[in-house]
Protein backbone atom coordinates (compact mmCIF):
# COMPACT_ATOMS: atom_id res chain seq x y z
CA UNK A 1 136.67 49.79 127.12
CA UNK A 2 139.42 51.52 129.31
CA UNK A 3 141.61 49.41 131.84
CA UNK A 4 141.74 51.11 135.03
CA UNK A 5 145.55 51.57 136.11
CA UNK A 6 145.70 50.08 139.01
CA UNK A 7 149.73 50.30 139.27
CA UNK A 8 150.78 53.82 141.10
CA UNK A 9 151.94 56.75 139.47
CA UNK A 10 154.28 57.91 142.15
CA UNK A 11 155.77 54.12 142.09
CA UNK A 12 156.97 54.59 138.64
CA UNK A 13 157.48 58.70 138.71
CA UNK A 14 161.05 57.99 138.59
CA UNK A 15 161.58 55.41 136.02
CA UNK A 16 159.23 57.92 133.93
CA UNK A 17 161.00 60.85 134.12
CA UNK A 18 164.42 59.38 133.74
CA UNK A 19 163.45 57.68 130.72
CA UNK A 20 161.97 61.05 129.22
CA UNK A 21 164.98 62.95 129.83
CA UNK A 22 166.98 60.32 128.46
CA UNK A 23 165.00 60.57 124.97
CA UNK A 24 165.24 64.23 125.18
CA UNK A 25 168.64 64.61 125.90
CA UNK A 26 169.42 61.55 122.78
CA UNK A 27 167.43 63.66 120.41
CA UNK A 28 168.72 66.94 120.89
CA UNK A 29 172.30 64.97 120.61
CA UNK A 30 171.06 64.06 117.18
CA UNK A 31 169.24 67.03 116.00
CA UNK A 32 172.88 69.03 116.69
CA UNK A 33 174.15 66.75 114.86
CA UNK A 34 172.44 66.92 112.01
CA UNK A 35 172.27 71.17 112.06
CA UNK A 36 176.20 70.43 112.35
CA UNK A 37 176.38 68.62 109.49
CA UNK A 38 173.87 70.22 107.21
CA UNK A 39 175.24 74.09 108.14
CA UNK A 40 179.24 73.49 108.52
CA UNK A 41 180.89 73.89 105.14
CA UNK A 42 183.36 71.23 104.32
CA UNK A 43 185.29 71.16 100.96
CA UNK A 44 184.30 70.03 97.59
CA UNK A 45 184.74 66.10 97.60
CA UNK A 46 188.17 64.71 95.49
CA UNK A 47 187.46 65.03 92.00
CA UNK A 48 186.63 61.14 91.29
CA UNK A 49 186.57 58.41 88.75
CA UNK A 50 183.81 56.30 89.57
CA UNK A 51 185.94 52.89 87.61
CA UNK A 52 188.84 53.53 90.16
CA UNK A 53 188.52 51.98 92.88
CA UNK A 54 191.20 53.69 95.45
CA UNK A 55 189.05 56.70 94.17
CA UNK A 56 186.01 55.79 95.28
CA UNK A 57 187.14 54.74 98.77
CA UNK A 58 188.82 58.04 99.26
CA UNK A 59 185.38 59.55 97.63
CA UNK A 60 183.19 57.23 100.19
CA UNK A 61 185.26 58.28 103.04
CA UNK A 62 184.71 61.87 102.37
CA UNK A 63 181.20 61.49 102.77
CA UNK A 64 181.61 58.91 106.03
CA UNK A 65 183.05 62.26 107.72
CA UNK A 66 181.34 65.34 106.40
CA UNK A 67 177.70 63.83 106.45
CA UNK A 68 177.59 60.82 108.55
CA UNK A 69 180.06 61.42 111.43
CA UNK A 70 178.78 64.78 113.04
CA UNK A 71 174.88 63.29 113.87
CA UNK A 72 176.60 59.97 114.76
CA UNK A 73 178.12 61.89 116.71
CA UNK A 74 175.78 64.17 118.28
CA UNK A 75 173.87 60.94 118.94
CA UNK A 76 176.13 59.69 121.08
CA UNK A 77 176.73 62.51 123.07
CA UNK A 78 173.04 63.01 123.65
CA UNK A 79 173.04 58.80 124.92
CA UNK A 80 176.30 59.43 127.03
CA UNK A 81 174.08 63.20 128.73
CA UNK A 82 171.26 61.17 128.82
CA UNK A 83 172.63 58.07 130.28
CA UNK A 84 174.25 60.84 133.03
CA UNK A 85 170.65 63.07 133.45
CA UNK A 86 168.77 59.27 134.17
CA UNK A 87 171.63 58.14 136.69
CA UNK A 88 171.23 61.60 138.41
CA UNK A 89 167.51 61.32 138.41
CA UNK A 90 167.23 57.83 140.02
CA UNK A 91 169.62 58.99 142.43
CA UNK A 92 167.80 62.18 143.46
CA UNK A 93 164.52 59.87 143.80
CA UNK A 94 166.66 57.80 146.03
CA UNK A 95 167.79 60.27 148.52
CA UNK A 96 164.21 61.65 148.99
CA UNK A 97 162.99 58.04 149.16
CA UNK A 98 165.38 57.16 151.84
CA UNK A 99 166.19 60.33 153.88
C-alpha cells in the first residue's frame, strides 16, 4: 500500500536539488580521478626486495601516489565543487524566496 506524500515538493525543491548536484559533482570528482590514474603513465615501481623493509616502504609509497592519490584526489575536488554548487543553490532559492 502506497503512503500518500503529504509533505510539499516545492518545500523541499531546494534541499533536493542541492543534494543531487552535490553527488554529481563528488562523482565526477572521483570518476576523473580514477581515468587519471588508470590512463597517466607513471614509471616502473623501484626494483624491490620484499625481506627489506626500507624497500617495501619506498615500494608501498609508490603505489600510495600513482594509484591511490589521483581519485583521492579527484574526490575531493568533486566534495569541495559540490559543497560550492549546493551553497550556490540554496542561495539562489533564497533570493527568489525572499525578493
Amino acid at each position: 500500500m502506497l503512503v500518500p506524500m503529504r509533505t510539499s515538493w516545492a518545500r523541499h525543491r531546494r534541499h533536493a536539488v542541492a543534494n543531487f548536484l552535490f553527488r554529481a559533482a563528488a562523482f565526477a570528482g572521483f570518476v576523473a580521478g580514477v581515468l587519471v590514474a588508470v590512463f597517466h603513465r607513471v614509471g616502473a615501481p623501484p626494483p624491490c626486495d620484499l625481506q627489506h623493509a626500507q624497500c617495501m616502504t619506498k615500494l608501498l609509497r609508490y603505489e600510495a601516489v600513482a594509484h591511490v592519490l589521483p581519485p583521492v584526489a579527484g574526490l575531493v575536488a568533486g566534495l569541495l565543487l559540490g559543497a560550492w554548487l549546493a551553497r550556490g543553490v540554496h542561495r539562489a532559492y533564497a533570493r527568489v524566496n525572499v525578493g
